[in-house]
N, C-alpha and C. Protein backbone atom coordinates (compact mmCIF):
# COMPACT_ATOMS: atom_id res chain seq x y z
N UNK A 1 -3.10 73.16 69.21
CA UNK A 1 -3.76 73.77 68.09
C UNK A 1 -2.91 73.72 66.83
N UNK A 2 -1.59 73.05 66.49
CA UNK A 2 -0.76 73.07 66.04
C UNK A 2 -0.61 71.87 64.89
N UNK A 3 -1.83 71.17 65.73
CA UNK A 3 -2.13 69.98 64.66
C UNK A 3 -3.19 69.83 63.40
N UNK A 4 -2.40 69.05 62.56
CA UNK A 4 -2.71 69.05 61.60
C UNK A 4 -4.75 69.10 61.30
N UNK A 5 -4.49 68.03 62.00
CA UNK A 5 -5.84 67.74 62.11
C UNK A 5 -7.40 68.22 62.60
N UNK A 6 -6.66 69.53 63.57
CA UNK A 6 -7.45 70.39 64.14
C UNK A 6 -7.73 71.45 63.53
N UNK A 7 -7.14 72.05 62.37
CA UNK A 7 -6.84 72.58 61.50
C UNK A 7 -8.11 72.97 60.56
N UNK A 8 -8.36 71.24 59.85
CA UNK A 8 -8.91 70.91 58.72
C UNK A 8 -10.44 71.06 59.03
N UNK A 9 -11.18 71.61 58.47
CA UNK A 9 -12.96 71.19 58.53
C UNK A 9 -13.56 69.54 58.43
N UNK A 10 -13.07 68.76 57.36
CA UNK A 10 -13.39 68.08 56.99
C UNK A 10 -13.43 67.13 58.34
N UNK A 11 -12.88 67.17 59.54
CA UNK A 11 -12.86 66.03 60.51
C UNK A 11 -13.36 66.40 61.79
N UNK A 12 -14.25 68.12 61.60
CA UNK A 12 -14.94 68.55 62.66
C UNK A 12 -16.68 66.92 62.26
N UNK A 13 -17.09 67.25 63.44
CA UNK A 13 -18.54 66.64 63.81
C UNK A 13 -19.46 66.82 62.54
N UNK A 14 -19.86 68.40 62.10
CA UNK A 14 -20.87 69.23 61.99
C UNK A 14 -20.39 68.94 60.23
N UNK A 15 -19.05 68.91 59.64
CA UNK A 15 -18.58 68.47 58.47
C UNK A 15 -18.95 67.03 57.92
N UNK A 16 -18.93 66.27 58.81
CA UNK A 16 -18.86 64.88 58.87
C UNK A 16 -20.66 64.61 58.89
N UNK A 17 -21.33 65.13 59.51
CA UNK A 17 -22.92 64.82 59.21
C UNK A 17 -23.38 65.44 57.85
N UNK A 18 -22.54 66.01 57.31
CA UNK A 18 -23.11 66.97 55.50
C UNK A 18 -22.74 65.83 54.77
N UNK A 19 -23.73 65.52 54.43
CA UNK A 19 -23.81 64.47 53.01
C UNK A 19 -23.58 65.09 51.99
N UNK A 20 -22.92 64.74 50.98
CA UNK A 20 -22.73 65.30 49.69
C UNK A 20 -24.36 65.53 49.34
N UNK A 21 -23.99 66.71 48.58
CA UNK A 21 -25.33 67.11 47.96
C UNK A 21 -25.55 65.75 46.56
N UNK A 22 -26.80 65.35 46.46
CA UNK A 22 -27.30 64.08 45.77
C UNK A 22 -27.11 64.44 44.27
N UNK A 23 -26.50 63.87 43.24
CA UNK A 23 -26.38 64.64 41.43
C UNK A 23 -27.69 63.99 41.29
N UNK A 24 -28.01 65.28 40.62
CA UNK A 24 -29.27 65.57 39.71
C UNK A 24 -29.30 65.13 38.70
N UNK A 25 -29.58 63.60 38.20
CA UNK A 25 -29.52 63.65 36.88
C UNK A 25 -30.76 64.05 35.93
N UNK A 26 -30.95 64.07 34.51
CA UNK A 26 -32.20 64.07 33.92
C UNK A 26 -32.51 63.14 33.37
N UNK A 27 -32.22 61.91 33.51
CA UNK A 27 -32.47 61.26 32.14
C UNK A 27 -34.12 60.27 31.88
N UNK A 28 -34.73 60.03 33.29
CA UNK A 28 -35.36 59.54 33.43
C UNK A 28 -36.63 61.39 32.78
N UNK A 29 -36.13 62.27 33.34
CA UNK A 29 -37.22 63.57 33.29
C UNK A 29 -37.31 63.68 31.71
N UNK A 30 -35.68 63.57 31.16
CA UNK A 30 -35.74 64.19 29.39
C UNK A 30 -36.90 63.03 28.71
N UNK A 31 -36.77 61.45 28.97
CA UNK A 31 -37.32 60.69 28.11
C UNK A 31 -38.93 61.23 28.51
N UNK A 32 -39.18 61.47 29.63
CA UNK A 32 -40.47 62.11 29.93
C UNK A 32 -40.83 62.91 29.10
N UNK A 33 -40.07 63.98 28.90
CA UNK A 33 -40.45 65.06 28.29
C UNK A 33 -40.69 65.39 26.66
N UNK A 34 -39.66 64.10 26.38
CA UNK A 34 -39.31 63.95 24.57
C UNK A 34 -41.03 62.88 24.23
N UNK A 35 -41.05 62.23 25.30
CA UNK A 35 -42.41 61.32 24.93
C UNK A 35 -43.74 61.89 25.13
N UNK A 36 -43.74 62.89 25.88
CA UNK A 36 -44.78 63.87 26.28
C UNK A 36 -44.70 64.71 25.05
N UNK A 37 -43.86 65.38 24.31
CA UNK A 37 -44.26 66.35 23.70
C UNK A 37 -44.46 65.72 21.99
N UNK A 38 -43.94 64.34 21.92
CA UNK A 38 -44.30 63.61 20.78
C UNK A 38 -45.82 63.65 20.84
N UNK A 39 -46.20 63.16 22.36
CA UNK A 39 -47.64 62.63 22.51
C UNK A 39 -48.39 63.40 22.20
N UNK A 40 -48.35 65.46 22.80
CA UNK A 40 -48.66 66.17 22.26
C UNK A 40 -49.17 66.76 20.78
N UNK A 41 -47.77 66.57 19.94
CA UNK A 41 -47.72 67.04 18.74
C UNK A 41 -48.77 65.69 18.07
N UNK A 42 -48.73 64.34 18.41
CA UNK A 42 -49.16 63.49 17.54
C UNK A 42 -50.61 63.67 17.43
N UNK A 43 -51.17 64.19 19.19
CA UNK A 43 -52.38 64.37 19.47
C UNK A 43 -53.10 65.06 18.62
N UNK A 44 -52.48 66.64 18.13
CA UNK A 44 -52.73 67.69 18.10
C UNK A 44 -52.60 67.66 17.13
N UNK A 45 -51.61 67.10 15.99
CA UNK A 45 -50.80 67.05 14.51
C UNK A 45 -51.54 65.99 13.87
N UNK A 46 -51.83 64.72 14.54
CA UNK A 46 -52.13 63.29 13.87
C UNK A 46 -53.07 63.46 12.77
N UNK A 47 -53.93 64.28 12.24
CA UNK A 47 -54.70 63.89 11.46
C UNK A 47 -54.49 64.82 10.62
N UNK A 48 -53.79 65.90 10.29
CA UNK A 48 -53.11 66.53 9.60
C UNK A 48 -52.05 65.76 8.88
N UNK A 49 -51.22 65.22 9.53
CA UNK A 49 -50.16 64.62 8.96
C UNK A 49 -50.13 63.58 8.00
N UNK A 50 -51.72 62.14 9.05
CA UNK A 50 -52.27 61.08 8.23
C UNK A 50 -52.76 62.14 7.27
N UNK A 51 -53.62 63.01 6.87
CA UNK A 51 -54.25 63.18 5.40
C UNK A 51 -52.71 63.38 4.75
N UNK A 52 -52.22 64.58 5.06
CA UNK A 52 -51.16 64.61 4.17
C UNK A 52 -50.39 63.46 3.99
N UNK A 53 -49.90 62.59 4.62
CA UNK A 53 -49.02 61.08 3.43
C UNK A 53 -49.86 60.20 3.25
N UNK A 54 -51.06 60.02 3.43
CA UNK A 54 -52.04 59.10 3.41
C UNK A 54 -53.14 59.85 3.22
N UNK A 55 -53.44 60.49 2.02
CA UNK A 55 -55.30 60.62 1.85
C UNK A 55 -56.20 59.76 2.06
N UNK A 56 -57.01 60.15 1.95
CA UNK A 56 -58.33 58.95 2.45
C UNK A 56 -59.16 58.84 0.74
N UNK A 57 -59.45 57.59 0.99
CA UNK A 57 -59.82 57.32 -0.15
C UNK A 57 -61.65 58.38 -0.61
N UNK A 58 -61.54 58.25 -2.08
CA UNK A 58 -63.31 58.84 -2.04
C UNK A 58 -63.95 58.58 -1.19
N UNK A 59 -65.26 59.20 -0.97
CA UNK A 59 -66.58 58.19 -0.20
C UNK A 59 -67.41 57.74 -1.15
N UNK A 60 -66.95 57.83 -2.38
CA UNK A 60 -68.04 56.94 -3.89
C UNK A 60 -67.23 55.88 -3.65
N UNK A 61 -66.27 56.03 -3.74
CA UNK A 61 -65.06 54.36 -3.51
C UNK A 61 -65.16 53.96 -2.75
N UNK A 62 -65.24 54.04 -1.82
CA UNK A 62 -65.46 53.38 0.06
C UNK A 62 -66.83 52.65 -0.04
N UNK A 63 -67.92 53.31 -0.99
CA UNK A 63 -69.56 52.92 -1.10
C UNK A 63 -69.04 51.86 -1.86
N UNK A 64 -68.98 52.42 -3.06
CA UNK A 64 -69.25 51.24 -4.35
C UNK A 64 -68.18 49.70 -4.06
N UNK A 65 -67.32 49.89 -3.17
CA UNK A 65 -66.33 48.70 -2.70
C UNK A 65 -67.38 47.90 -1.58
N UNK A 66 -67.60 48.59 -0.70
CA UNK A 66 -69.00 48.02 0.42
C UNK A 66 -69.86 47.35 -0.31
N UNK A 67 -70.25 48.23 -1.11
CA UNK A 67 -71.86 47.25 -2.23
C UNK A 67 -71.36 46.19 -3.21
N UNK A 68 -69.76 46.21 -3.63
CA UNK A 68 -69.58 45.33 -4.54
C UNK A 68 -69.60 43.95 -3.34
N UNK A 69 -68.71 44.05 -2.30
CA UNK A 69 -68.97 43.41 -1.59
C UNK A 69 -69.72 42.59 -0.72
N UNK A 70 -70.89 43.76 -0.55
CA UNK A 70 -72.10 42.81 -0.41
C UNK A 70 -73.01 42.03 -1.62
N UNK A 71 -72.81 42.27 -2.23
CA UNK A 71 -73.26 41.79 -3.39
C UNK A 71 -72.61 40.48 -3.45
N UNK A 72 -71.45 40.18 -3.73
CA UNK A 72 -70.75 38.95 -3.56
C UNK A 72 -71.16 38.09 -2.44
N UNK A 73 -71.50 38.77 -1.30
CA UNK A 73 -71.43 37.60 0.19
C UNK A 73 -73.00 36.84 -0.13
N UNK A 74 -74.11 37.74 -0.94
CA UNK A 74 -75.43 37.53 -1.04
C UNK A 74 -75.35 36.42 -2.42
N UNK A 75 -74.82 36.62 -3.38
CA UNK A 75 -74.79 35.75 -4.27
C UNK A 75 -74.17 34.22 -3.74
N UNK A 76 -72.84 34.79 -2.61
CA UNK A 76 -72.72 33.04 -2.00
C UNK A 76 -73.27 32.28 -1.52
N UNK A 77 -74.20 33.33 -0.44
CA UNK A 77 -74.89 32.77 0.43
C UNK A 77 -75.67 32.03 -0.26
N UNK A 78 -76.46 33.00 -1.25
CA UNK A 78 -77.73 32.50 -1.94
C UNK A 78 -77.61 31.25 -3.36
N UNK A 79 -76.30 30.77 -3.47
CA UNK A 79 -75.44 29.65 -4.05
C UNK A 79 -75.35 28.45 -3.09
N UNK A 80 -75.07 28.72 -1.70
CA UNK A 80 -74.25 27.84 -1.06
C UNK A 80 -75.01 28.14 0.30
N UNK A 81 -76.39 27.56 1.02
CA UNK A 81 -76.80 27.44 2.01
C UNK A 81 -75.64 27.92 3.43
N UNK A 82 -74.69 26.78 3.30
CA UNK A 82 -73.65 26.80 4.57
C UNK A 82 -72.20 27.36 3.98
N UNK A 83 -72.03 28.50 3.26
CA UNK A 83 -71.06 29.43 2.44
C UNK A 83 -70.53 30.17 3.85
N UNK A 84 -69.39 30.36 3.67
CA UNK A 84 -68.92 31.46 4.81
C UNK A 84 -68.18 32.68 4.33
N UNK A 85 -68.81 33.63 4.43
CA UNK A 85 -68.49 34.46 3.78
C UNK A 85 -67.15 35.29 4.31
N UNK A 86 -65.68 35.83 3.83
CA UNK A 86 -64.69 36.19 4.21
C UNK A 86 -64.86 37.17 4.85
N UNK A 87 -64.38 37.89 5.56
CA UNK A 87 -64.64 38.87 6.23
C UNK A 87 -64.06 39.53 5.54
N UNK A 88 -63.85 41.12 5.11
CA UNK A 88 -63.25 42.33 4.64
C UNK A 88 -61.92 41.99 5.26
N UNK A 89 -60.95 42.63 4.63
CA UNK A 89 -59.27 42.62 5.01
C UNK A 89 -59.21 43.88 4.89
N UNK A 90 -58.62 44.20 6.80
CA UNK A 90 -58.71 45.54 7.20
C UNK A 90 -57.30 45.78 7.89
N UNK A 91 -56.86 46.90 7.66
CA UNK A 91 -55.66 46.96 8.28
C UNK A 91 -55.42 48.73 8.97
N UNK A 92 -55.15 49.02 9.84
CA UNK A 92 -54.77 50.29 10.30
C UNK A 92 -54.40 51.15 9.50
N UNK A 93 -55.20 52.17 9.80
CA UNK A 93 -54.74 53.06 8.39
C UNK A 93 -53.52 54.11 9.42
N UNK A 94 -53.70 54.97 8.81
CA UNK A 94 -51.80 56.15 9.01
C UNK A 94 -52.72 56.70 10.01
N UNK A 95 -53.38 57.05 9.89
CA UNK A 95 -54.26 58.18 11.16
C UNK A 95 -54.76 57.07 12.39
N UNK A 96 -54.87 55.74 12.24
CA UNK A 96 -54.89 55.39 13.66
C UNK A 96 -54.09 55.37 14.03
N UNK A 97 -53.17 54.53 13.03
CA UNK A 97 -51.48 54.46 13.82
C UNK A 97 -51.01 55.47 14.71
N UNK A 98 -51.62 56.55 14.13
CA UNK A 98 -50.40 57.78 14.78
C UNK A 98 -51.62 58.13 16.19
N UNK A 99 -52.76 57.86 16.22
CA UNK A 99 -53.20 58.56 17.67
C UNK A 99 -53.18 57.24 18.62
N UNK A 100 -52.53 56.18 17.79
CA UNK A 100 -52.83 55.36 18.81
C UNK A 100 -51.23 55.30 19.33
N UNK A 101 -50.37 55.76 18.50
CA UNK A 101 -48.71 55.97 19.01
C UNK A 101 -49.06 57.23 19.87
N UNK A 102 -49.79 58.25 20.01
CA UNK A 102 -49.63 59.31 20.82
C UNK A 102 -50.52 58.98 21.70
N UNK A 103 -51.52 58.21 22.48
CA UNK A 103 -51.97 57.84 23.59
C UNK A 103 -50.47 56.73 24.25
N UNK A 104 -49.99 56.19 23.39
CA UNK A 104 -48.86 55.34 23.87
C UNK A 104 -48.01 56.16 24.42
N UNK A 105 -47.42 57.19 24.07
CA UNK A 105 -46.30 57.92 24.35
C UNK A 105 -46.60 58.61 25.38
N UNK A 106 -48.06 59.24 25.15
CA UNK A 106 -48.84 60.24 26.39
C UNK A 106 -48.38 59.31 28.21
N UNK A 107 -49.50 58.10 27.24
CA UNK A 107 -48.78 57.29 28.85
C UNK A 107 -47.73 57.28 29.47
N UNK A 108 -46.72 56.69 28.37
CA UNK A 108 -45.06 56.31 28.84
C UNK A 108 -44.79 57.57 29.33
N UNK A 109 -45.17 58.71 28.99
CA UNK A 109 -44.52 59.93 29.22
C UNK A 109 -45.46 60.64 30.47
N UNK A 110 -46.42 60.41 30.73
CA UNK A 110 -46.69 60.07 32.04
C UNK A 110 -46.04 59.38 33.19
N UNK A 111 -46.16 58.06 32.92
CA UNK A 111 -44.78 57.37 33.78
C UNK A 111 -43.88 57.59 33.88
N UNK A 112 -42.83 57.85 32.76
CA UNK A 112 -41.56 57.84 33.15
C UNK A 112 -41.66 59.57 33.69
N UNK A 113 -42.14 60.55 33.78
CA UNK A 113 -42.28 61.88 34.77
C UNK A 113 -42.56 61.43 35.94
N UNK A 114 -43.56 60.67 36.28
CA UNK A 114 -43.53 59.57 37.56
C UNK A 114 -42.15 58.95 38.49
N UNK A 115 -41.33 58.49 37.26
CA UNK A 115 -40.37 57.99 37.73
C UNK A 115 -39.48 58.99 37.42
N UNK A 116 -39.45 59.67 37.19
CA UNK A 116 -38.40 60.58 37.15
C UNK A 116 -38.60 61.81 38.99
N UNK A 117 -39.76 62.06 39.14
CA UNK A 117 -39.92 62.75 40.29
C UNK A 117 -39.79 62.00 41.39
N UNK A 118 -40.13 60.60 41.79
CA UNK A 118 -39.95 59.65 42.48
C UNK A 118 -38.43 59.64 43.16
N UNK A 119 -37.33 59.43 41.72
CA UNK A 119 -36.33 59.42 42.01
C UNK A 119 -35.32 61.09 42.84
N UNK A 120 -36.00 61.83 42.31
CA UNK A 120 -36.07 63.19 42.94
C UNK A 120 -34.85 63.89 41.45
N UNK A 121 -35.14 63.74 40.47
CA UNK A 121 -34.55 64.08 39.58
C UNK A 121 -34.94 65.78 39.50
N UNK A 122 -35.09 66.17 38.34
CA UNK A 122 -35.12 68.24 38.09
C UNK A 122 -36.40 68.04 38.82
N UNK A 123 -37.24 68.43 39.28
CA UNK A 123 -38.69 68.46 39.60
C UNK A 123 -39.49 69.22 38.78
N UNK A 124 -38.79 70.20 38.23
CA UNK A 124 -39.38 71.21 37.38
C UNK A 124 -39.67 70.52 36.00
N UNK A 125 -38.62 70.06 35.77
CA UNK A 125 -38.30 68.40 34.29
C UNK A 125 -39.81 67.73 34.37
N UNK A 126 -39.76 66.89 35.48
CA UNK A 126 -40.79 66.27 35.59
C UNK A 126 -42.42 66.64 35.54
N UNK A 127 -42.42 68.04 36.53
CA UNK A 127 -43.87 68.36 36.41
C UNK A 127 -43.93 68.67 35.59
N UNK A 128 -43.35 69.11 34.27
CA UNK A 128 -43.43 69.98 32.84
C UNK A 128 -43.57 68.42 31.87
N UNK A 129 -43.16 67.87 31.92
CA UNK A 129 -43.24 66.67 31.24
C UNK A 129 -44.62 65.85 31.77
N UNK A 130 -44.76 65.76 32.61
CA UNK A 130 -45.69 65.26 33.42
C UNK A 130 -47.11 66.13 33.01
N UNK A 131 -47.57 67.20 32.78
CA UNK A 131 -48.24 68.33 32.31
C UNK A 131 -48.19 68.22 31.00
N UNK A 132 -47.18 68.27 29.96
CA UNK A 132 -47.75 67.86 28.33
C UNK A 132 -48.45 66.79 28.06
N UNK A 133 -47.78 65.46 29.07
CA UNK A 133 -48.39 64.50 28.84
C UNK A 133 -49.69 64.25 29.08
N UNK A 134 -50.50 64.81 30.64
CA UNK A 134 -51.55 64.86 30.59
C UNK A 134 -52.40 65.96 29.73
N UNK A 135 -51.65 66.57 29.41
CA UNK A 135 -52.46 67.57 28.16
C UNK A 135 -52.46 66.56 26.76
N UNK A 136 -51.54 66.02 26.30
CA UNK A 136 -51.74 65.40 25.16
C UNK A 136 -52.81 63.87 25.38
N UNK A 137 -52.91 63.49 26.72
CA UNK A 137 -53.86 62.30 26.87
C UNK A 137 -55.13 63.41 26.68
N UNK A 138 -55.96 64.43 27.55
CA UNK A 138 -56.86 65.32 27.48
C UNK A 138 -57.31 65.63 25.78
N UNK A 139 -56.27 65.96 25.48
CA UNK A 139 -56.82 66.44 24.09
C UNK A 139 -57.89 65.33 23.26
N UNK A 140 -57.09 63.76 23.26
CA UNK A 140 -58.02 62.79 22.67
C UNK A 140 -59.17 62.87 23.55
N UNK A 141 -58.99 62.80 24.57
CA UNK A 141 -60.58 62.49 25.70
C UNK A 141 -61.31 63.87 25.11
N UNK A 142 -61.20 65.34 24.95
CA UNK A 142 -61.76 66.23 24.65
C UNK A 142 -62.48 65.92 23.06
N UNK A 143 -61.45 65.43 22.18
CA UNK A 143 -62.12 65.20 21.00
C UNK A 143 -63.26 64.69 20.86
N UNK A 144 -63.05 63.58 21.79
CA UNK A 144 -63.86 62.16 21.41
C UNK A 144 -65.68 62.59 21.89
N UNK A 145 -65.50 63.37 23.28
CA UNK A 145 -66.61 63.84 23.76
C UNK A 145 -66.87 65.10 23.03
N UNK A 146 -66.22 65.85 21.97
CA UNK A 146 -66.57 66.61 21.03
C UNK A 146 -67.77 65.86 20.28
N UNK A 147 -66.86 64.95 19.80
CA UNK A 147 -67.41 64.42 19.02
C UNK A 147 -69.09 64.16 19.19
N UNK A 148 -69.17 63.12 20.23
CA UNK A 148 -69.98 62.42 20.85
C UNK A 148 -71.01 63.23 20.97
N UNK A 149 -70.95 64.95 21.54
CA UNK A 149 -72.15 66.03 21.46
C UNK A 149 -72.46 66.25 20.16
N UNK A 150 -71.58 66.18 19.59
CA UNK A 150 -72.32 66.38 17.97
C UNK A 150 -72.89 65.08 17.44
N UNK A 151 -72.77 64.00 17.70
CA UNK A 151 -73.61 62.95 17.17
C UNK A 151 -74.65 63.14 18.39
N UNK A 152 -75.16 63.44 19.43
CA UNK A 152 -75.96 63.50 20.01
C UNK A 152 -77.29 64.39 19.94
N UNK A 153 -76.64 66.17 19.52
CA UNK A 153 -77.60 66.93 18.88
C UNK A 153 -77.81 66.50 17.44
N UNK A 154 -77.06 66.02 16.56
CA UNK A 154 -77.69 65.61 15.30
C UNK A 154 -78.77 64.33 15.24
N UNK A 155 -78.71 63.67 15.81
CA UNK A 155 -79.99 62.52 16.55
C UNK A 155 -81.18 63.65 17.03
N UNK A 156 -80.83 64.23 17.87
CA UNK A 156 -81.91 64.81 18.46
C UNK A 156 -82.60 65.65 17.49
N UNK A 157 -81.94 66.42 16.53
CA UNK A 157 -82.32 66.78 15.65
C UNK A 157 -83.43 66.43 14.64
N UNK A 158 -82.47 65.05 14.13
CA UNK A 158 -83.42 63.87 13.75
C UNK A 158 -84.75 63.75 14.22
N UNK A 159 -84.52 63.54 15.47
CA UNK A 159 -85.73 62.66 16.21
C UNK A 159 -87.07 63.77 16.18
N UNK A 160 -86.15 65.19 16.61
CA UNK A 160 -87.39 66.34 16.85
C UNK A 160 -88.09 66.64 15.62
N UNK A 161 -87.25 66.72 14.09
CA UNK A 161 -87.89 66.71 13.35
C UNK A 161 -89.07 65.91 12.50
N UNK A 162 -88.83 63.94 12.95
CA UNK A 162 -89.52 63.32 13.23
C UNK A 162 -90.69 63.03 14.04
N UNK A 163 -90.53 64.07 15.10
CA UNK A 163 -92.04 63.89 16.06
C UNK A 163 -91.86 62.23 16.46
N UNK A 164 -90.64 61.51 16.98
CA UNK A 164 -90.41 60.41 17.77
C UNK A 164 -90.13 60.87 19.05
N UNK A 165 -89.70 61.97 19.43
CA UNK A 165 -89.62 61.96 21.01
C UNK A 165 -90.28 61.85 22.14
């Protein structure tokens, strides 16, 4: 009993089957969570933010640009049988950009909470990240079918007041 070795824990059986406990890292959970709560805020913020650095133009300006325009494609046409008329030059305005960066992020930040729980990282990290993100994807899907009931009773509206139904 005198030996060294009999001594020590580390070279019993029951020592020797304990695996080091596994390090926890976050890094896969934080990018989850930083992209989830962008996705959030962009969801939730995006069209606040586009009006404020980007107003939207009149709707007399938006008309009278449409009609100058058609006006031009009708005078070509009606010049030039086989005329091809240009199409409008359209470019993303600030308010798509930004909900279409927060369905992007929603995702990534979906996944990488995916891969972050997979790997067995915080779990708590992940389902919390994992949870903004599907809240910030929800919010657009909620809008959109907002939306969609209100163009649906205003038709119906239409229609009932019309006597077409």
């Amino acid at each position: 009993m005198n030996s060294p070795l009999e001594k020590t824990e580390w070279t019993s059986d029951a020592a020797l089957k304990q695996a080091p406990p596994p390090v926890r890292r976050r890094g896969w959970g934080m990018a989850a969570f930083v992209c989830a709560a962008l996705a959030l805020v962009g969801a939730i913020l995006g069209p606040q933010i586009a009006e404020r650095f980007a107003p939207p133009a009149p709707v007399e300006e938006k008309v009278a640009d449409a009609v100058v325009r058609m006006r031009d494609a009708v005078v070509a046409k009606l010049k030039d049988k086989n005329a091809k008329v240009a199409a409008a030059e359209r470019s993303a305005s600030l308010h798509a950009r930004i909900m279409t960066w927060s369905l992007a992020l929603g995702a990534l930040g979906l996944i990488t909470a995916g891969v972050s729980y997979v790997r067995r990282e915080n779990h708590r990290l992940a389902v919390t990240a994992g949870g903004l993100a599907l809240v910030g994807l929800a919010w657009h899907a909620v809008m959109i079918a907002i939306g969609a009931i209100i163009v649906i009773v205003i038709v119906a509206v239409i229609l009932g007041a019309l006597d077409l139904s």
